[in-house]
N, C-alpha and C. Protein backbone atom coordinates (compact mmCIF):
# COMPACT_ATOMS: atom_id res chain seq x y z
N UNK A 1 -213.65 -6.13 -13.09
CA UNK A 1 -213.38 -7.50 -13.47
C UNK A 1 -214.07 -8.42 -12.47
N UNK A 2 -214.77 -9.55 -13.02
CA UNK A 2 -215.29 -10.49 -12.39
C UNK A 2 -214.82 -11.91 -11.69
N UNK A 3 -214.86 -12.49 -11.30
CA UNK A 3 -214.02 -13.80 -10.67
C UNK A 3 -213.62 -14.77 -11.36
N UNK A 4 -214.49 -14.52 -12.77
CA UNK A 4 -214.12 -15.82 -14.02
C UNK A 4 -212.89 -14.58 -14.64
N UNK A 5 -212.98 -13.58 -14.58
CA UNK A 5 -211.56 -13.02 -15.58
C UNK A 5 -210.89 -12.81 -14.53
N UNK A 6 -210.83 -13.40 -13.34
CA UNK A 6 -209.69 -13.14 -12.17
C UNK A 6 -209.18 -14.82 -12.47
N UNK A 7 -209.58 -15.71 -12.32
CA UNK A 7 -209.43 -17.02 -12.43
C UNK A 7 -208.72 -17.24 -14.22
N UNK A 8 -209.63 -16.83 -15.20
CA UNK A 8 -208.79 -16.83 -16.17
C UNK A 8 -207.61 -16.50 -16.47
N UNK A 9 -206.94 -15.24 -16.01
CA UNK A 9 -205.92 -14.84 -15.62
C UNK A 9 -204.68 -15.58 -14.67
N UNK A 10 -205.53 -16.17 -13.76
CA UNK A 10 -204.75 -17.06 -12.98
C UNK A 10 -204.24 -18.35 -13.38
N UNK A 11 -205.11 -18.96 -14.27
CA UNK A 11 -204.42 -20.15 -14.81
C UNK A 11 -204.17 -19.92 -15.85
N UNK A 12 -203.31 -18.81 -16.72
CA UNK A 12 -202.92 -18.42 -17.41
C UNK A 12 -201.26 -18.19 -16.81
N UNK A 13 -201.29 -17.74 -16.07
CA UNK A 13 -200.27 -17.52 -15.07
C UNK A 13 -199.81 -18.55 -14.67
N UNK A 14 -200.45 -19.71 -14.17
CA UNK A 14 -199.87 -20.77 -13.57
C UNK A 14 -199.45 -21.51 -14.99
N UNK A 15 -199.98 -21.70 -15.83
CA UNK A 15 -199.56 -22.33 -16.83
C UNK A 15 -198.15 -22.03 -17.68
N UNK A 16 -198.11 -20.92 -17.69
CA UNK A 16 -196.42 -20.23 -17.71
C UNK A 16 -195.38 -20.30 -16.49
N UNK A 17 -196.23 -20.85 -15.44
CA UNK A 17 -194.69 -21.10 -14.49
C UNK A 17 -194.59 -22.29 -14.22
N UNK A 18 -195.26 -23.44 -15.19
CA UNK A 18 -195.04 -25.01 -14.22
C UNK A 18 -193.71 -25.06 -15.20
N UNK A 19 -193.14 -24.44 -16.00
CA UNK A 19 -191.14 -24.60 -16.02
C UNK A 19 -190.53 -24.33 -14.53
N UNK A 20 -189.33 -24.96 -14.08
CA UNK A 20 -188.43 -24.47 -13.36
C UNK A 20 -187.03 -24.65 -14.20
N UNK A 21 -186.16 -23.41 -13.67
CA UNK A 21 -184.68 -23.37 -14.22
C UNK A 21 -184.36 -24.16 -13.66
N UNK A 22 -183.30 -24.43 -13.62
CA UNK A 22 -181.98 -25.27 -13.04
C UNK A 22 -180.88 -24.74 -12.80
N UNK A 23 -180.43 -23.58 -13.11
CA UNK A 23 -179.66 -22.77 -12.81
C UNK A 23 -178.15 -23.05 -14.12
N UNK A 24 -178.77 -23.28 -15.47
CA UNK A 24 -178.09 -22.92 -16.62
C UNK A 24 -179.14 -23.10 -17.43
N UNK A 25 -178.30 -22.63 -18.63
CA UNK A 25 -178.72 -21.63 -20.17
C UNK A 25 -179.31 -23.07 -20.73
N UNK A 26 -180.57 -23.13 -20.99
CA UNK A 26 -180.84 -23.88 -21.65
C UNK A 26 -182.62 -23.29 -22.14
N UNK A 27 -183.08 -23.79 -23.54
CA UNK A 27 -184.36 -23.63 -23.90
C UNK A 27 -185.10 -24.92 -23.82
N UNK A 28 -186.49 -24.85 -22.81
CA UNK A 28 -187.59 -25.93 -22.65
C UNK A 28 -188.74 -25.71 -23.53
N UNK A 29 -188.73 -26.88 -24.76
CA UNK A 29 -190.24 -26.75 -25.78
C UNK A 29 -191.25 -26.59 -24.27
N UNK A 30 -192.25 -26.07 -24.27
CA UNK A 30 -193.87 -26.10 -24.10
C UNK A 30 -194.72 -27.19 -24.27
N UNK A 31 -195.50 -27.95 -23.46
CA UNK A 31 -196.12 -28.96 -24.35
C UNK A 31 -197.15 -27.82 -25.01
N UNK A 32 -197.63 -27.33 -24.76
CA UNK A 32 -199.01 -26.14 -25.36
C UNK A 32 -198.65 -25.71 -26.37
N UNK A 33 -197.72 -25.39 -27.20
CA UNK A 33 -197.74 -24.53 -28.45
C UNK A 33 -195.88 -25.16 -28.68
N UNK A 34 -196.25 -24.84 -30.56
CA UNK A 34 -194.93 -25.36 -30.94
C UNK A 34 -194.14 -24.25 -31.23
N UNK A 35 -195.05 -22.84 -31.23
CA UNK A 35 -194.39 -21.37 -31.41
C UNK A 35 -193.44 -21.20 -30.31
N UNK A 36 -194.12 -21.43 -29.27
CA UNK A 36 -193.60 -20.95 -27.66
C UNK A 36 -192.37 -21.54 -27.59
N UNK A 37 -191.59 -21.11 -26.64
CA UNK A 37 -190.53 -21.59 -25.46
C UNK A 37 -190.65 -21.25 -24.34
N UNK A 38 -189.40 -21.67 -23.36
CA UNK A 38 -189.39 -21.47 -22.19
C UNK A 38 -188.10 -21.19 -22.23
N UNK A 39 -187.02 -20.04 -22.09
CA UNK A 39 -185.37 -19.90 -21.93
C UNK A 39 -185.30 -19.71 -20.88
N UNK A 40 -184.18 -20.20 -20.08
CA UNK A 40 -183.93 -20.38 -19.11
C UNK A 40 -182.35 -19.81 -19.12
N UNK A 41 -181.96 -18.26 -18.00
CA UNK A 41 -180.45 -18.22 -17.93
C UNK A 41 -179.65 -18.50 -17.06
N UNK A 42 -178.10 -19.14 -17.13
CA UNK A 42 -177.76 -19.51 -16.04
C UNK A 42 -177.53 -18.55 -14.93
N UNK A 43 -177.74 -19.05 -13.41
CA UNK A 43 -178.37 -18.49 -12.74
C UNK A 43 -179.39 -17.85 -12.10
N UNK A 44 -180.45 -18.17 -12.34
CA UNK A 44 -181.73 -18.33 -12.41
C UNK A 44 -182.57 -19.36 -12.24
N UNK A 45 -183.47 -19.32 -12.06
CA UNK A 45 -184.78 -20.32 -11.68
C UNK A 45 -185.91 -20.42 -12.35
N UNK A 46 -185.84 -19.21 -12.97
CA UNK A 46 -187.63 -18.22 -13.27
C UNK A 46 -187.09 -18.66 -14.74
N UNK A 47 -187.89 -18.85 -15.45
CA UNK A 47 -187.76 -18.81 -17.24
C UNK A 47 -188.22 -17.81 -17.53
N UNK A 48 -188.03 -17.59 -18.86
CA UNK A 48 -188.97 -16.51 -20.02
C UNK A 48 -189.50 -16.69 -20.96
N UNK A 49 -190.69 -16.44 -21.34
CA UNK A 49 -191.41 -17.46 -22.28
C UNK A 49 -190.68 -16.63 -23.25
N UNK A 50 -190.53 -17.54 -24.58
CA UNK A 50 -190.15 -16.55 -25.81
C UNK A 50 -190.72 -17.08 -27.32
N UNK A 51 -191.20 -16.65 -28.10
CA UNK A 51 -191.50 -17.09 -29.30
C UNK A 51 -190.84 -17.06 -30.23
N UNK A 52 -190.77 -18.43 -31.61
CA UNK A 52 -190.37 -18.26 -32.40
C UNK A 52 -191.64 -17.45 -33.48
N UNK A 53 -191.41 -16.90 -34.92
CA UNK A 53 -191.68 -16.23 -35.66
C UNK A 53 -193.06 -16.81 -36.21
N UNK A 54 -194.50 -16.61 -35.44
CA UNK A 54 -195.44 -17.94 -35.65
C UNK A 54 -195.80 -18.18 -37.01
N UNK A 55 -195.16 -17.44 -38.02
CA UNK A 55 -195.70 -17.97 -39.22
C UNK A 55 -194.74 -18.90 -40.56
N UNK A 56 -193.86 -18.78 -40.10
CA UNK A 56 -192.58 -19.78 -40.86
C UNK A 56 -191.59 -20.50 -39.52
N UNK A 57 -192.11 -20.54 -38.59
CA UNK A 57 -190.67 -20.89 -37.70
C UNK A 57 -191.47 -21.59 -36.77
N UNK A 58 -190.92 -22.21 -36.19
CA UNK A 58 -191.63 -23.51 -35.23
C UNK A 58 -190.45 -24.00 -34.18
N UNK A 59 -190.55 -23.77 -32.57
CA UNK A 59 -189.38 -24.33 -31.56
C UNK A 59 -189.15 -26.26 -32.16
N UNK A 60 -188.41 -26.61 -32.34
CA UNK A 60 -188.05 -27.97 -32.64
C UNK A 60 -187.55 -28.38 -30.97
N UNK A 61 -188.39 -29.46 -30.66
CA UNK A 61 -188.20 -30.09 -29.72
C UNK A 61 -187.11 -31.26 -29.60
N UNK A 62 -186.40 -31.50 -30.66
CA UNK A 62 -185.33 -32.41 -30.38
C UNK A 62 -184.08 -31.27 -30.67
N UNK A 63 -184.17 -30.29 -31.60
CA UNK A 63 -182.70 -29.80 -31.55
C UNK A 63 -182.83 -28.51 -30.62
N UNK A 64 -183.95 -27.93 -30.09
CA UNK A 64 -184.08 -26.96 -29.00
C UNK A 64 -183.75 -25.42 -29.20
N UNK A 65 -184.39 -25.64 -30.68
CA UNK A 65 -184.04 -23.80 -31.35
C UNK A 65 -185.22 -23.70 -32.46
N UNK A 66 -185.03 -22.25 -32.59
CA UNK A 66 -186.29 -22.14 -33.63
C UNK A 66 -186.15 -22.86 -35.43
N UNK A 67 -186.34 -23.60 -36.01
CA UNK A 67 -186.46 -23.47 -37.24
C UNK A 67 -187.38 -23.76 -38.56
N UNK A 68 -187.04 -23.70 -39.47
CA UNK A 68 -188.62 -23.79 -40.55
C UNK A 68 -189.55 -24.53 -39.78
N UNK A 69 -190.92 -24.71 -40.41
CA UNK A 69 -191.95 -25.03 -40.18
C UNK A 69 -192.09 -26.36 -40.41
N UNK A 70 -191.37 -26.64 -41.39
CA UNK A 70 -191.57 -28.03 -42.76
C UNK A 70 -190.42 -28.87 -41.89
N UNK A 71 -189.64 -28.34 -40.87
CA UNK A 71 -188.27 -29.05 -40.44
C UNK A 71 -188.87 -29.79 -38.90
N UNK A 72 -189.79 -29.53 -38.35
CA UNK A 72 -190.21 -29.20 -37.11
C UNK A 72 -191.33 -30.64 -36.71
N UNK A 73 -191.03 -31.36 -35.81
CA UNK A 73 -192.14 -32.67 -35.56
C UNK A 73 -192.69 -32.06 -33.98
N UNK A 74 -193.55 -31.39 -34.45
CA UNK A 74 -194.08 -30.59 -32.92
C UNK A 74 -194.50 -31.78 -31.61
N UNK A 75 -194.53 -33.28 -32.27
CA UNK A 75 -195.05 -34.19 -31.21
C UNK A 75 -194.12 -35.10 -30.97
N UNK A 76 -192.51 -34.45 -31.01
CA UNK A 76 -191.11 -35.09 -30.93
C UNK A 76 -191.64 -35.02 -29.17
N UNK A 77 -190.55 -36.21 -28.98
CA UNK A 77 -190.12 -35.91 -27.19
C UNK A 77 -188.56 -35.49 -26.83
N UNK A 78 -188.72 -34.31 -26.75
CA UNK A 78 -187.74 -33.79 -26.20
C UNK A 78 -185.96 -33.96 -25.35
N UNK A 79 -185.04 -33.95 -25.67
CA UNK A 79 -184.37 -34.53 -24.48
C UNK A 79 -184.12 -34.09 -22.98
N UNK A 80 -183.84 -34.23 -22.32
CA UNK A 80 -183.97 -34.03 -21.05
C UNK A 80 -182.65 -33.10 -20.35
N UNK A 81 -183.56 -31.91 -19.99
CA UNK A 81 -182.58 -30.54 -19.31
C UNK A 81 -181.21 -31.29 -18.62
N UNK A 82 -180.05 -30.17 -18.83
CA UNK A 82 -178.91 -30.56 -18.41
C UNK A 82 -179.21 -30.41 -16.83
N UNK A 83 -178.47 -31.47 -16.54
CA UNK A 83 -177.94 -31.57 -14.90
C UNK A 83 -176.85 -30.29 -14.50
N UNK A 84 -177.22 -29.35 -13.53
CA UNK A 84 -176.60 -28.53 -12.61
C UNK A 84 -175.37 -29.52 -12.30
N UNK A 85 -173.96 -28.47 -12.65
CA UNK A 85 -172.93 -29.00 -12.10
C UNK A 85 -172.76 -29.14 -10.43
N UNK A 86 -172.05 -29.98 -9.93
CA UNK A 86 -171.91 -30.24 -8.52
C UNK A 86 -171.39 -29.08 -7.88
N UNK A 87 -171.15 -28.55 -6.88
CA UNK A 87 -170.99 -27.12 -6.26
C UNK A 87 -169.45 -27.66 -5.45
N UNK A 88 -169.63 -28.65 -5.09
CA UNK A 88 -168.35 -29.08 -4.86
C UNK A 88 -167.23 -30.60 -5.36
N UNK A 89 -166.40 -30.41 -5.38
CA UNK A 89 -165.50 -31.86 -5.78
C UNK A 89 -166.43 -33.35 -4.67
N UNK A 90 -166.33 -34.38 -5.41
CA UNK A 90 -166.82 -35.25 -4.21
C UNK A 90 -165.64 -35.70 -3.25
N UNK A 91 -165.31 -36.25 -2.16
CA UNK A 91 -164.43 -36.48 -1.23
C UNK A 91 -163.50 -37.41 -1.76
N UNK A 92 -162.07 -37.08 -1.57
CA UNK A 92 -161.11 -37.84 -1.82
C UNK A 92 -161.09 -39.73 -0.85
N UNK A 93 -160.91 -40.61 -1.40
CA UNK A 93 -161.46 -41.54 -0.87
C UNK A 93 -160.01 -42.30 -0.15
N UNK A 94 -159.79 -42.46 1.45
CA UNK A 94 -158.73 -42.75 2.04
C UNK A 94 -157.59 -43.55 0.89
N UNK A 95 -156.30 -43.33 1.59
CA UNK A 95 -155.17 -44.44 0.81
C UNK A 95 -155.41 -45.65 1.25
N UNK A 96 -155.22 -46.79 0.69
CA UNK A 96 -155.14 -48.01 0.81
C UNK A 96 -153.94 -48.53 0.34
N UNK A 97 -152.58 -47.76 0.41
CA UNK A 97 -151.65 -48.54 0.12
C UNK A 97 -150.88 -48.63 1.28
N UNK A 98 -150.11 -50.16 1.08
CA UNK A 98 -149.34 -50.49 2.05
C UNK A 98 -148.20 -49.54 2.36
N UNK A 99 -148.15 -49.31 3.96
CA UNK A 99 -146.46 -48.72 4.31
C UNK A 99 -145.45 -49.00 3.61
N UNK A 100 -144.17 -48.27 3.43
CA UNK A 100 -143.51 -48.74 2.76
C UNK A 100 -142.23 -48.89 3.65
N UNK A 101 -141.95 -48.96 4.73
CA UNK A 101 -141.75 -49.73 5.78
C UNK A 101 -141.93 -50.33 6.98
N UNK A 102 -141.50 -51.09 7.07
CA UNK A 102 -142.35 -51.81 8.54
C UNK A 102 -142.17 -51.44 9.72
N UNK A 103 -142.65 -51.28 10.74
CA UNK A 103 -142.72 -50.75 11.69
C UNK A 103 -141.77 -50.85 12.26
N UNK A 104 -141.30 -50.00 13.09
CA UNK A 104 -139.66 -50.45 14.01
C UNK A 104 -140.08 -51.16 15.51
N UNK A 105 -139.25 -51.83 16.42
CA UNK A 105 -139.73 -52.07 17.38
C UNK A 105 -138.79 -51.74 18.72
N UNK A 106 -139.48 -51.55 19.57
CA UNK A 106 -138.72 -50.81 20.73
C UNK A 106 -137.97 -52.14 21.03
N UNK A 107 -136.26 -51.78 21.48
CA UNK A 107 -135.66 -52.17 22.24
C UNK A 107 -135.40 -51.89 23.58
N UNK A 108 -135.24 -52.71 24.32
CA UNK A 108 -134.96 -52.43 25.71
C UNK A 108 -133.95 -52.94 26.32
């Protein structure tokens, strides 16, 4: 193999990994092909490319699953991957209510 089928190869490669997961289950249309996907499982980072059936079936970019051909606007814009839940609660924010009695005071 020569340096143009080492390079071809390579941006072949890179072109299947500019997805990143997010770390849940979700499928990313491709801009490159309306056959393709990108599934993504939770826990994970890495996707998997996957195809729908290229001769009646087409990934639909607004509902994010394979279906007919005739159902499918391959130059839809997509909606936008779910947000990773927070890993922790955010901080309880001090009391601000008044004592509910008043202070005592030293006698002497």
């Amino acid at each position: 193999m020569d340096i143009r089928g080492f390079l071809v190869i390579a941006a072949i490669l890179a072109c299947g990994s500019a997805y990143d997961c997010n770390g849940s289950t979700y499928d990313y249309p491709r801009s490159d092909s309306c056959w393709k996907y990108q599934h993504c499982t939770a826990g994970t980072t890495k996707p998997q490319e996957r195809w729908c059936f290229p001769l009646l079936r087409r990934f639909s970019r607004t509902d994010l699953r394979c279906e007919w051909f005739w159902e499918v606007d391959c130059t839809a814009q997509p909606p936008p991957p779910p947000t990773p839940a927070p890993t922790q609660p955010p901080p309880t924010p001090p009391s601000t209510a008044a004592p509910t009695r008043p202070p005592t005071t030293a006698t002497t």
